[in-house]
N, C-alpha and C. Protein backbone atom coordinates (compact mmCIF):
# COMPACT_ATOMS: atom_id res chain seq x y z
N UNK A 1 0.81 -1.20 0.00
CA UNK A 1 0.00 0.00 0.00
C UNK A 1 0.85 1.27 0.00
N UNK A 2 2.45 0.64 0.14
CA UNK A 2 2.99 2.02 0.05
C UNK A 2 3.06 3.12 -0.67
N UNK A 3 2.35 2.74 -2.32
CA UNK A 3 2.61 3.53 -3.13
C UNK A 3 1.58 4.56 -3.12
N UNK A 4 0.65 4.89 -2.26
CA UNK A 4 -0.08 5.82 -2.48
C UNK A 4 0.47 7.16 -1.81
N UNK A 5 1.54 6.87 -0.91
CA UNK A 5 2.76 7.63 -0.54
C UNK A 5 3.35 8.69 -1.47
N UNK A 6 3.46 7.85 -2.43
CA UNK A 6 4.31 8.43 -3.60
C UNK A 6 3.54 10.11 -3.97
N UNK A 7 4.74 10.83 -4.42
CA UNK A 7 4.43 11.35 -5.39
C UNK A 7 3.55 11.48 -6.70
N UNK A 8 4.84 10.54 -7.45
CA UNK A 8 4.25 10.26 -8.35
C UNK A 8 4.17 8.53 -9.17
N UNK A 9 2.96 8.02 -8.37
CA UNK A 9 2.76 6.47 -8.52
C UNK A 9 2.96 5.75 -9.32
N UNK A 10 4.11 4.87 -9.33
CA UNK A 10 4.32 3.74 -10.41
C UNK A 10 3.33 2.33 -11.50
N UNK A 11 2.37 2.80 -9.85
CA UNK A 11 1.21 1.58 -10.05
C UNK A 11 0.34 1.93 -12.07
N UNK A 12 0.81 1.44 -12.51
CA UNK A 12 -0.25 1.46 -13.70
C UNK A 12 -1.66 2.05 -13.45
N UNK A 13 -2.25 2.59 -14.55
CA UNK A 13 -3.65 3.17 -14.04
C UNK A 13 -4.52 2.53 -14.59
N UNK A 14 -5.86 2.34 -13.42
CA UNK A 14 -6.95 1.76 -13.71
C UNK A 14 -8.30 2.01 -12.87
N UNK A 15 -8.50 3.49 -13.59
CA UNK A 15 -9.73 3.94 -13.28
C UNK A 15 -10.66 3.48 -12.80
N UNK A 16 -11.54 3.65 -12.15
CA UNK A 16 -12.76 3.48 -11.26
C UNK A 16 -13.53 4.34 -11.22
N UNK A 17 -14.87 3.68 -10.31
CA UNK A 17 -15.62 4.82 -9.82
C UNK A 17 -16.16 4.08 -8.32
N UNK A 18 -16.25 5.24 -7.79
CA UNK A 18 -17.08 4.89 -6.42
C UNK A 18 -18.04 5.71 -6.22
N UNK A 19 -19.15 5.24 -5.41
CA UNK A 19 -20.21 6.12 -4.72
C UNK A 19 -20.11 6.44 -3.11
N UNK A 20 -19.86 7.60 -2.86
CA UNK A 20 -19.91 8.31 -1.51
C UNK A 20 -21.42 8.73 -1.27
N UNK A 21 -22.04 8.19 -0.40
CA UNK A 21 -23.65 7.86 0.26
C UNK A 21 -23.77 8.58 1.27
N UNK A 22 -23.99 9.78 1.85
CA UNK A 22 -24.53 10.19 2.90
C UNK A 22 -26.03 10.87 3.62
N UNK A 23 -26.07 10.88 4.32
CA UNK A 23 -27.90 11.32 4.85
C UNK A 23 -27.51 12.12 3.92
N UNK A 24 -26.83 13.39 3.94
CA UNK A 24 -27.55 14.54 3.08
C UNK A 24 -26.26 14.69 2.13
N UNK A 25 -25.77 13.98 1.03
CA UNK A 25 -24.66 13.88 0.56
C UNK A 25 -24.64 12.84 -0.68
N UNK A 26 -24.85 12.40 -2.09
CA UNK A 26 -24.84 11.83 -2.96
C UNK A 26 -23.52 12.07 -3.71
N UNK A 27 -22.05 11.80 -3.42
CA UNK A 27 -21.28 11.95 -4.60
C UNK A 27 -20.76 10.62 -5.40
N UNK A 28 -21.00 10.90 -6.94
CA UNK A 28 -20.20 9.70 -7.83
C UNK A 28 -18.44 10.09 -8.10
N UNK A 29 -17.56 9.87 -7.18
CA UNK A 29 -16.08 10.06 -7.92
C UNK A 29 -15.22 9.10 -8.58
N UNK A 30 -14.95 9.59 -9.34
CA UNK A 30 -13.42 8.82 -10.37
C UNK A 30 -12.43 8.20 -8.92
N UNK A 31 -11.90 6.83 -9.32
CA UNK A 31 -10.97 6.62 -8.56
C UNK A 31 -9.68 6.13 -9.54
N UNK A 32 -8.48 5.70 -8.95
CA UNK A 32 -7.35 5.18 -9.84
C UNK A 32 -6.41 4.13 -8.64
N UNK A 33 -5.89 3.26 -9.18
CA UNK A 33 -4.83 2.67 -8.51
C UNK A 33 -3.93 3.70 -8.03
N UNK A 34 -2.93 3.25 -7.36
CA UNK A 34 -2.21 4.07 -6.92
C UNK A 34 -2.29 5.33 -6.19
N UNK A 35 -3.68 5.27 -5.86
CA UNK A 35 -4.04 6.12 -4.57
C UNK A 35 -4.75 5.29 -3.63
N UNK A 36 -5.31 6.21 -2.35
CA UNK A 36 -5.59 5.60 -1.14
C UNK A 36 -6.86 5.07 -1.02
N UNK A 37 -7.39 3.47 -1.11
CA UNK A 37 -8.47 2.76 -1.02
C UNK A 37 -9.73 3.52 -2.14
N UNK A 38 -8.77 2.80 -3.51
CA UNK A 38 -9.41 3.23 -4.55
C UNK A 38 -10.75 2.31 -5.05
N UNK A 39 -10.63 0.98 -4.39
CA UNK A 39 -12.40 0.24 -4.55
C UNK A 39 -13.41 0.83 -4.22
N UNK A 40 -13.25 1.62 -2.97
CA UNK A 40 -14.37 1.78 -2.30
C UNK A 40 -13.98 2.72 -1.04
N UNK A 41 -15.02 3.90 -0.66
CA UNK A 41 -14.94 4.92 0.44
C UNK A 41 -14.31 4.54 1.26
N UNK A 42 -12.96 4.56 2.07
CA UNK A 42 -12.60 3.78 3.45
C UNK A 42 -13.68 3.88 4.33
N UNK A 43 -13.73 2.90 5.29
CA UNK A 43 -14.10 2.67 6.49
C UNK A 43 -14.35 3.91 7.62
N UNK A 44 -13.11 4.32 7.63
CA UNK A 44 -12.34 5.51 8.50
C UNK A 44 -13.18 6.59 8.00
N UNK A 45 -12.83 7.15 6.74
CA UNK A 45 -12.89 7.90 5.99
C UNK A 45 -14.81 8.16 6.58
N UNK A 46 -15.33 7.54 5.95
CA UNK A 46 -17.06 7.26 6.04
C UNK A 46 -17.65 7.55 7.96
N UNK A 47 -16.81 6.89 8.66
CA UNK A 47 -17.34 7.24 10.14
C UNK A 47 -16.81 8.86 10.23
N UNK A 48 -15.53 9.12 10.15
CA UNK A 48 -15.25 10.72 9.96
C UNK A 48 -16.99 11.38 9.64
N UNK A 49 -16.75 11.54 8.07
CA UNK A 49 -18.08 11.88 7.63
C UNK A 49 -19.34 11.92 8.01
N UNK A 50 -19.40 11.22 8.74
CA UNK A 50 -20.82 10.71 9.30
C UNK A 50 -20.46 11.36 10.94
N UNK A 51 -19.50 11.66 11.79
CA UNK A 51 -19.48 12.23 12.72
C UNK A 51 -19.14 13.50 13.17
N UNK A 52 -18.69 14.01 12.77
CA UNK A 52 -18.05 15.51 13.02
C UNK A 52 -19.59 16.17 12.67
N UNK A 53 -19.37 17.41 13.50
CA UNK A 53 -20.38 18.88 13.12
C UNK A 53 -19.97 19.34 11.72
N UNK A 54 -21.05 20.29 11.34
CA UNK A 54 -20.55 20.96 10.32
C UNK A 54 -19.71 21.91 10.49
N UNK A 55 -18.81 22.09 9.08
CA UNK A 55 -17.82 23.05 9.00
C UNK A 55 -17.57 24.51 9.01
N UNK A 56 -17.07 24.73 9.88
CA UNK A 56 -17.81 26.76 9.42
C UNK A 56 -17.86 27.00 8.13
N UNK A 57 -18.94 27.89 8.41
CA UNK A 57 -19.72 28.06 7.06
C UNK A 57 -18.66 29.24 5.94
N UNK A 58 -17.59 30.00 6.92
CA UNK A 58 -16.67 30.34 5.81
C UNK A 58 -15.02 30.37 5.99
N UNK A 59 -14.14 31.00 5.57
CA UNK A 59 -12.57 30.91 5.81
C UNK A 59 -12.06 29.52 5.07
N UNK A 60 -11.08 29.57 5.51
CA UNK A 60 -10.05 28.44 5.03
C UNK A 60 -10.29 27.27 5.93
N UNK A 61 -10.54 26.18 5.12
CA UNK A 61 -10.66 24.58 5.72
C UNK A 61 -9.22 23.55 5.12
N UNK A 62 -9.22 22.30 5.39
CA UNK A 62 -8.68 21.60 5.23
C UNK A 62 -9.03 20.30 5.01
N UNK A 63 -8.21 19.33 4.07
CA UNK A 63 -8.54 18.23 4.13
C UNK A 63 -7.05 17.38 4.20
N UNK A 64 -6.17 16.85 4.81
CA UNK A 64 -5.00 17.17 4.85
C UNK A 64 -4.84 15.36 4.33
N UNK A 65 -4.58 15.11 3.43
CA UNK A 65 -3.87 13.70 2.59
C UNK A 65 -5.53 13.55 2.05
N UNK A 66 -5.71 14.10 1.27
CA UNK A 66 -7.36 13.97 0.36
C UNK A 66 -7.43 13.04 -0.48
N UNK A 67 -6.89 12.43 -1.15
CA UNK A 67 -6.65 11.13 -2.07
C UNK A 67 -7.28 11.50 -2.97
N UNK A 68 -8.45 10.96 -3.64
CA UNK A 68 -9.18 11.59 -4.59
C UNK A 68 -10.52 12.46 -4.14
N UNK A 69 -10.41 13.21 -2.92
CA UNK A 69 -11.51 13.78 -2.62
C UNK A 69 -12.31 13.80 -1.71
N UNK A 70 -13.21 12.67 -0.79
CA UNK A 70 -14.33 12.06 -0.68
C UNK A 70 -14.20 13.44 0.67
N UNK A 71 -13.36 13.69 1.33
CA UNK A 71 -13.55 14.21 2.57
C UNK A 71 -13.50 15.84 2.29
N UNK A 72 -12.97 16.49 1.36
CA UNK A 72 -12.64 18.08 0.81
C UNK A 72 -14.37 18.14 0.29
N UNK A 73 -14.48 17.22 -1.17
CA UNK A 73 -15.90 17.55 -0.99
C UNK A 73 -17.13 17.58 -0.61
N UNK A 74 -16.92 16.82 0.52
CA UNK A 74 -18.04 16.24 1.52
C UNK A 74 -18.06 17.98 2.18
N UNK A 75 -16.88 18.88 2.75
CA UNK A 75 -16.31 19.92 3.27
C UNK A 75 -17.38 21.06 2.15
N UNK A 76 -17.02 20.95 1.20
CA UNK A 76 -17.31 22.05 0.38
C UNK A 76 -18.96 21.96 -0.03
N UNK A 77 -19.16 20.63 0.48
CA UNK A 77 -21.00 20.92 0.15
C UNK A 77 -21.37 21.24 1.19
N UNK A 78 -21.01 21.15 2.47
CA UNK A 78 -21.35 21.15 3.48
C UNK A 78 -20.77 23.07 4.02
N UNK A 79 -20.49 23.33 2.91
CA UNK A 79 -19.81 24.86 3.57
C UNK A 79 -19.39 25.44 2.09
N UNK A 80 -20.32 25.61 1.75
CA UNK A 80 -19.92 26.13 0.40
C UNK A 80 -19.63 27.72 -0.27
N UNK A 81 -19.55 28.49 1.03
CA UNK A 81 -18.61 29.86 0.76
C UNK A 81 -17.16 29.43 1.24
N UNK A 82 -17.06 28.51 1.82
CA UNK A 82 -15.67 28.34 2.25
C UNK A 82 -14.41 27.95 1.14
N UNK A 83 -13.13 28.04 1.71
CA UNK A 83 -12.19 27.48 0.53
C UNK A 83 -12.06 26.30 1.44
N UNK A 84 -11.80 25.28 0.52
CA UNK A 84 -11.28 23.73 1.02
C UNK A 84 -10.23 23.92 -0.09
N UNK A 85 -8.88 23.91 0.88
CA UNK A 85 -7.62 23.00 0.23
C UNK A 85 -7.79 21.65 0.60
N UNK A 86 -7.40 20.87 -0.61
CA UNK A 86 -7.38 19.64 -0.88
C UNK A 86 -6.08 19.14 -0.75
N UNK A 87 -5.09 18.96 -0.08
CA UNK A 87 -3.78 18.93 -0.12
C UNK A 87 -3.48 17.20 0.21
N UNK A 88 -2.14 17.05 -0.65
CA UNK A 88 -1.57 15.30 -0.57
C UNK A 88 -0.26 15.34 -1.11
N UNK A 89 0.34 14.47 -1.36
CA UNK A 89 1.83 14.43 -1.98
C UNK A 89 1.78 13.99 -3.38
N UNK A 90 0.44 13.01 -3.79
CA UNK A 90 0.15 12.29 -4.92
C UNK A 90 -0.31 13.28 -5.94
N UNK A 91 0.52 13.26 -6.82
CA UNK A 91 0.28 14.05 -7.81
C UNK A 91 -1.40 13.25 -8.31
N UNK A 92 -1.20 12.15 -8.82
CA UNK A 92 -2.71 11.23 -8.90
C UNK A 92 -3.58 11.86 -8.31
N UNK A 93 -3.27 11.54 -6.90
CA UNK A 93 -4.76 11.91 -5.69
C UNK A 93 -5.11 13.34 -6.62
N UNK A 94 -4.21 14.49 -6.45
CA UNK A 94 -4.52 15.92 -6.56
C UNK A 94 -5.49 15.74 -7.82
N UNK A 95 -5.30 14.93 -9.16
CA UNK A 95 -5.36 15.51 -10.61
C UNK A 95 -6.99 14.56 -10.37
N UNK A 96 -7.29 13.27 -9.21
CA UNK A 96 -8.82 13.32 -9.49
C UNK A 96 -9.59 13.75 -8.34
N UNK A 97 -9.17 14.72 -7.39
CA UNK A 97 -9.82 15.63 -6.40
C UNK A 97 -10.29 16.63 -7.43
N UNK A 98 -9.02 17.24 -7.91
CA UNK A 98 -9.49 18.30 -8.97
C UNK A 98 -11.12 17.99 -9.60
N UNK A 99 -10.92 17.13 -10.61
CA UNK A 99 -12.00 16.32 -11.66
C UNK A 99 -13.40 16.21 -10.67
N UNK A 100 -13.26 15.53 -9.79
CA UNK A 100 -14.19 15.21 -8.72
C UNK A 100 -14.90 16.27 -8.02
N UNK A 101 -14.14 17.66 -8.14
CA UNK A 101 -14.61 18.62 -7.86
C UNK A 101 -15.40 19.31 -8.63
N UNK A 102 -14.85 19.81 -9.80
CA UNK A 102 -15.36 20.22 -10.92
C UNK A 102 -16.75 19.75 -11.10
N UNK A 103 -16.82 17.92 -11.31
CA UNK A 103 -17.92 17.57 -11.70
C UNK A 103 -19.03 17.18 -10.86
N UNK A 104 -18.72 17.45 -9.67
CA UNK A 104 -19.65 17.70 -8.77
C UNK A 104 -19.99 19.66 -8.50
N UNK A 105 -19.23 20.25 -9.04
CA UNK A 105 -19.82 21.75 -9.21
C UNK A 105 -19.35 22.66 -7.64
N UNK A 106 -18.25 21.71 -7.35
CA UNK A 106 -17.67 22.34 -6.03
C UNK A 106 -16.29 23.18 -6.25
N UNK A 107 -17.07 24.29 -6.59
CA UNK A 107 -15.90 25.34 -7.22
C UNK A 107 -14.41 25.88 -6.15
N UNK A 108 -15.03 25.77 -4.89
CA UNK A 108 -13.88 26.22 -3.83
C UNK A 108 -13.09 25.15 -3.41
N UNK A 109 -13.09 24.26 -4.10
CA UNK A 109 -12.16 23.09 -3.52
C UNK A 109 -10.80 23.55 -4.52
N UNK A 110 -9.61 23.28 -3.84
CA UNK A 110 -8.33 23.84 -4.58
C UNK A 110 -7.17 22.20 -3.90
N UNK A 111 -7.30 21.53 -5.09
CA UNK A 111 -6.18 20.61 -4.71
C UNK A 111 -5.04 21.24 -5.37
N UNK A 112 -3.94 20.55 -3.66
CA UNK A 112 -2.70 21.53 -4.03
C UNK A 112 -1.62 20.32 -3.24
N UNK A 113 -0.34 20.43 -4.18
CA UNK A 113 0.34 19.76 -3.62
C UNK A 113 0.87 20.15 -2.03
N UNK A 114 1.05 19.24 -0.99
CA UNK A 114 1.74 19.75 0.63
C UNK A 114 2.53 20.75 0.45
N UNK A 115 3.44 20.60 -0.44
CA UNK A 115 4.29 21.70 -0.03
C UNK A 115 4.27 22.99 -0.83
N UNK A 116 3.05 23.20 -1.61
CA UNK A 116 2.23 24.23 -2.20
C UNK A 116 1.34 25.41 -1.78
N UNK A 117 1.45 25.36 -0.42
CA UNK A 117 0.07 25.64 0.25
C UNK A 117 0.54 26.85 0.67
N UNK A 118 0.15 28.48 0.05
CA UNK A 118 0.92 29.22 0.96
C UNK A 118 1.00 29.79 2.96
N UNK A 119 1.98 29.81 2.77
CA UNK A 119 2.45 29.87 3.99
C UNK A 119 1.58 31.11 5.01
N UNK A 120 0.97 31.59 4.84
CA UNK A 120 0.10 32.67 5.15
C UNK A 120 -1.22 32.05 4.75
N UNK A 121 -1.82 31.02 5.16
CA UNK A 121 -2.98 30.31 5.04
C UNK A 121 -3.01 29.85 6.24
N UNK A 122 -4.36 30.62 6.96
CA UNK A 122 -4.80 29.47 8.72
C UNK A 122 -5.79 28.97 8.24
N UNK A 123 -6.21 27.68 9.12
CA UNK A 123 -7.48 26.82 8.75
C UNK A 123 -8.27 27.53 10.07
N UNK A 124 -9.95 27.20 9.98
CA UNK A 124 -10.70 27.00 10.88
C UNK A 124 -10.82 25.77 10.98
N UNK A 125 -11.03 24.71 10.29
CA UNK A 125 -10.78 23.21 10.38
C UNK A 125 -9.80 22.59 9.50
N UNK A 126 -9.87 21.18 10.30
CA UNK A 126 -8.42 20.37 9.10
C UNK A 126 -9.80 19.12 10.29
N UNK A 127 -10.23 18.39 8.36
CA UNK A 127 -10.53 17.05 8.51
C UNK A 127 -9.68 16.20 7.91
N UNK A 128 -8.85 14.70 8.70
CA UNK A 128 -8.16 13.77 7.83
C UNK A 128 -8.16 12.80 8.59
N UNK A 129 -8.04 11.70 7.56
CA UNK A 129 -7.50 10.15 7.63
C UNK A 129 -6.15 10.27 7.59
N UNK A 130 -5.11 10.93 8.51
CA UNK A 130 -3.95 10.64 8.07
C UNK A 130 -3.41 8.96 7.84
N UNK A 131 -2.72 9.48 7.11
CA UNK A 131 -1.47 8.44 6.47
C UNK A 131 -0.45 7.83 7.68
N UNK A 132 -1.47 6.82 8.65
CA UNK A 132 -0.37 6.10 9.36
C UNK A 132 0.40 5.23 9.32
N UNK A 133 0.12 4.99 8.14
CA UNK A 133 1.11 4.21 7.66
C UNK A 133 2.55 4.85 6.98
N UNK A 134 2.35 5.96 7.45
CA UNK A 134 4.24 6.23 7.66
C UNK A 134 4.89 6.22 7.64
N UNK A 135 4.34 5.98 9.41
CA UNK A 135 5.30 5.75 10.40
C UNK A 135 5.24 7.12 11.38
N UNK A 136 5.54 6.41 12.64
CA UNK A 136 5.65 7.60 13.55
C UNK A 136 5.92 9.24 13.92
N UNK A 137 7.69 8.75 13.64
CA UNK A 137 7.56 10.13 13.08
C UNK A 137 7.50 11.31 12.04
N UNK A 138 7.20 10.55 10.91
CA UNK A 138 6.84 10.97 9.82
C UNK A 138 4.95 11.80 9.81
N UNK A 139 4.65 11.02 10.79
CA UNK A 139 3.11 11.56 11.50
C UNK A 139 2.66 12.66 12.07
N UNK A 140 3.93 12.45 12.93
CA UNK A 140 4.09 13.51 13.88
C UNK A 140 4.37 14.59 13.40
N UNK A 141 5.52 14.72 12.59
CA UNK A 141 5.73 15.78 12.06
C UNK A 141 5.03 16.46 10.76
N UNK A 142 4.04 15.75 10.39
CA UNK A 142 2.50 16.74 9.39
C UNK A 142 2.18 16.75 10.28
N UNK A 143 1.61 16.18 11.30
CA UNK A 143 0.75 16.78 12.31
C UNK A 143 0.89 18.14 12.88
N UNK A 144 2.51 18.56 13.52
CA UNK A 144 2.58 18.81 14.03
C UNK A 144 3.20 20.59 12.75
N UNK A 145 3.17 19.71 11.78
CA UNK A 145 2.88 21.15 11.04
C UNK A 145 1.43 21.65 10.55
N UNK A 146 0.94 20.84 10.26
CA UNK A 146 -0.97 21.33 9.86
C UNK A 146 -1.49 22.03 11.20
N UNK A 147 -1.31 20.94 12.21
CA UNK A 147 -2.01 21.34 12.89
C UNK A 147 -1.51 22.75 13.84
N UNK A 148 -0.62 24.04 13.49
CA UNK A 148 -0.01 24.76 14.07
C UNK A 148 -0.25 25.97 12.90
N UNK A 149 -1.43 25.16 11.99
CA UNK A 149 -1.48 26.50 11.15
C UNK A 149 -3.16 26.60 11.21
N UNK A 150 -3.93 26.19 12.27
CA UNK A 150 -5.08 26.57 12.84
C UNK A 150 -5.22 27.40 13.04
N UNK A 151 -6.59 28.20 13.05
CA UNK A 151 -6.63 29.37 13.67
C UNK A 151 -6.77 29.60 14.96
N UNK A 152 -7.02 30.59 15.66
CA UNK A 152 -6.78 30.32 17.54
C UNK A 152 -8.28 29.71 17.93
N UNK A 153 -9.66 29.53 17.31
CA UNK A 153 -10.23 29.07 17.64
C UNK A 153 -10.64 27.90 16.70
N UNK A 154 -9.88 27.54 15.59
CA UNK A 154 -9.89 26.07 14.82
C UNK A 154 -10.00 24.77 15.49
N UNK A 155 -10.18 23.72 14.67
CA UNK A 155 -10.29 22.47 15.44
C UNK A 155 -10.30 21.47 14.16
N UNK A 156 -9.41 20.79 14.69
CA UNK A 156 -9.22 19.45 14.18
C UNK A 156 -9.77 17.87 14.35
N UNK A 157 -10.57 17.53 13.29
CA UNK A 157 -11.28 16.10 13.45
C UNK A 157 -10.06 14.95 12.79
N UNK A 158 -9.71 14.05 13.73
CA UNK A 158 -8.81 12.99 13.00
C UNK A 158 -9.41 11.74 13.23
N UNK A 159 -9.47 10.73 11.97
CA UNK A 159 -9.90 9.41 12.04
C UNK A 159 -8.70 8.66 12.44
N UNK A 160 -8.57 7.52 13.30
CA UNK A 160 -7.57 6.84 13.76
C UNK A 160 -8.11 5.26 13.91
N UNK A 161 -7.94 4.40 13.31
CA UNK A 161 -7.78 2.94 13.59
C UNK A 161 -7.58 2.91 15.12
N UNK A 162 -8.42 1.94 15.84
CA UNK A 162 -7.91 2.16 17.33
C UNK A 162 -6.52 0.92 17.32
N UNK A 163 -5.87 0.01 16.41
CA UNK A 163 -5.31 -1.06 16.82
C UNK A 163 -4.31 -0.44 15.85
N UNK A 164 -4.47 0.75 15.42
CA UNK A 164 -3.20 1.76 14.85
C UNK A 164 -2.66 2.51 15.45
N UNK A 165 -3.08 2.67 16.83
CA UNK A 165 -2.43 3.55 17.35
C UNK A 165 -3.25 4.42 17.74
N UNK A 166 -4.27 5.26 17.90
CA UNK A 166 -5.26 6.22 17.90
C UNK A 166 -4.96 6.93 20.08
N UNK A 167 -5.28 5.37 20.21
CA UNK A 167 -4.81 5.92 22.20
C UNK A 167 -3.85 6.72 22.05
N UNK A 168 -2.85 6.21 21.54
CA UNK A 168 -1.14 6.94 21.96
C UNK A 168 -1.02 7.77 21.17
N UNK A 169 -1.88 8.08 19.67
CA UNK A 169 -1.52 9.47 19.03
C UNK A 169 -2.42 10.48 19.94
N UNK A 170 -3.75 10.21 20.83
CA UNK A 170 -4.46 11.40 21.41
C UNK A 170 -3.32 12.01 22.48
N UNK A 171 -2.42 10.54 23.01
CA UNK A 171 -1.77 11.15 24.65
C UNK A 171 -0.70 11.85 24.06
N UNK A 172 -0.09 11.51 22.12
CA UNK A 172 1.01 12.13 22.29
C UNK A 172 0.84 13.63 22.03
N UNK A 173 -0.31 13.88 21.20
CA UNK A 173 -0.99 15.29 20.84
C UNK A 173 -0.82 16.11 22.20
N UNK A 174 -1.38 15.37 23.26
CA UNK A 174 -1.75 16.07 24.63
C UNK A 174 -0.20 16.46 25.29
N UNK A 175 0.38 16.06 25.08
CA UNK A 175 2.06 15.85 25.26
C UNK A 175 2.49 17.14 25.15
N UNK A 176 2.02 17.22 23.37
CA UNK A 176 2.44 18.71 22.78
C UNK A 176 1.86 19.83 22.76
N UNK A 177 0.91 19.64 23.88
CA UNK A 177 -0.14 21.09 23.89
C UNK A 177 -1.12 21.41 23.52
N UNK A 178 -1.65 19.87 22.52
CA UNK A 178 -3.22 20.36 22.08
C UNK A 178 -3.77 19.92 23.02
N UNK A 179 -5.94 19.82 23.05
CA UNK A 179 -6.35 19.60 23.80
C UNK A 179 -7.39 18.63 22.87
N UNK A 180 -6.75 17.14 23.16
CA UNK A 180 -6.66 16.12 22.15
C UNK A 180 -8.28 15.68 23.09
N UNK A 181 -9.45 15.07 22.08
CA UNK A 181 -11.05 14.53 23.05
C UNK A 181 -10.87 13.32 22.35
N UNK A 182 -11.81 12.39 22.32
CA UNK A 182 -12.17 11.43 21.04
C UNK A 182 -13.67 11.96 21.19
N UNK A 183 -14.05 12.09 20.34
CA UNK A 183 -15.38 12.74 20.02
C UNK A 183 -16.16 11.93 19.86
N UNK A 184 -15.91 10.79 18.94
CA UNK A 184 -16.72 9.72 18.40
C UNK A 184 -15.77 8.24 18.78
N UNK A 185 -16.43 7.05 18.55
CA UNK A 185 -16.07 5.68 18.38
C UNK A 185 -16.74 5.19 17.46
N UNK A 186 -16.60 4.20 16.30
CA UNK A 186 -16.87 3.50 15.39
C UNK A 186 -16.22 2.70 14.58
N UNK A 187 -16.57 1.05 14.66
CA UNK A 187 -16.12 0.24 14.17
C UNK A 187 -15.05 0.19 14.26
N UNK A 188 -14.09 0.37 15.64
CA UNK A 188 -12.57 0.62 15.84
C UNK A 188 -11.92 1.64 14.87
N UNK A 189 -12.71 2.76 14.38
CA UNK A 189 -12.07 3.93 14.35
C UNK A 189 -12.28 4.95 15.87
N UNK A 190 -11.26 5.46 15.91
CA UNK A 190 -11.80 6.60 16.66
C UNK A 190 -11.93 7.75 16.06
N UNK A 191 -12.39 8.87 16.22
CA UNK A 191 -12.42 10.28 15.78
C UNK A 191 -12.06 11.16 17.25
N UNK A 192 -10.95 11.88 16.86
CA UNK A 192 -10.24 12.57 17.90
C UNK A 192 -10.14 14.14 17.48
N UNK A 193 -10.93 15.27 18.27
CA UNK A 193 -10.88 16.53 18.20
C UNK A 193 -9.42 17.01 18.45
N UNK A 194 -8.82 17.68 17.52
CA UNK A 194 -8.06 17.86 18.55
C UNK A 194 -8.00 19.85 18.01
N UNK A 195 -7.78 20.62 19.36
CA UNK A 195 -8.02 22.06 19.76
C UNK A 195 -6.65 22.97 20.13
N UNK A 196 -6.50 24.26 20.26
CA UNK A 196 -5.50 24.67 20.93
C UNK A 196 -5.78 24.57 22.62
């Protein structure tokens, strides 16, 4: 699964489609190999969605490792004066967030590569499935850069596998000064607020 890591993915391409289903939410998106759980909506991904409040309704949001989308535009229907950066390392992910956006008519979504994002951009939220598959401190340290470009009253929703680690990423957050909750439980995800 490492290659959805990549940049720019070796995996041959082989388009898809999936359906993202929610109470108040119908999207059809393009998927491709070589990005993150391209059969079908993750697990993670879907309890996120289904738990968090809505997003302020304007400013700068986040979707921080977006793959092809499902969580930026879930963001942008749900808050649609807002900007959602769509941000990932996968050139792939970015080029069918883009598409996925477009053809769902979600004009403020802006996929942008990580290290694209200007530097004078605060979020009011950052929703993600990070990428724990990593590794530790490779985790830590997006974390510990996204989440320091919040605004002073922003807040962060993170999906976490509980047998991934999710306990020890809330205590290590709390470690560093946020004010890490689990908000939700589902199907051994957790969803963890985390605040200044």
């Amino acid at each position: 699964m490492a290659h959805y890591f990549s940049e720019r993915p070796e995996t041959a391409s082989r388009p898809g489609v999936v359906d993202l289903v929610l109470p108040d939410l119908h999207l059809r998106l393009e998927t491709d190999r070589g990005v993150f759980s391209p059969e079908r909506v993750d697990v993670g991904t879907r309890a996120l969605l289904e738990s968090v409040p809505p997003p302020p309704q304007e400013g700068d949001l986040l979707d921080l490792g977006c793959g092809y989308g499902p969580i930026a535009l879930t963001m942008a229907a749900r808050a649609p004066e807002a900007t959602v950066w769509a941000v990932d390392v996968n050139r792939r992910s970015l080029e069918l967030t883009e598409r996925n956006a477009q053809t769902a008519r979600l004009y403020k979504v802006r996929p942008v590569h990580i290290d694209e994002v200007p530097d004078d951009v605060k979020f009011r939220a950052i929703w993600s499935n990070p990428a724990i598959r990593i590794g530790k401190p490779a985790l830590h340290e997006m974390l510990t850069r996204w989440l320091s470009r919040l605004t002073p009253d922003g807040v962060a929703y993170l999906v976490v596998q509980k047998h991934l680690g999710s306990d020890s990423l809330q205590r290590w957050l709390g470690e560093q000064g946020w004010q890490a909750s689990r908000e939700a439980s589902r199907a051994a995800y957790r969803i963890l607020k985390v605040a200044r």
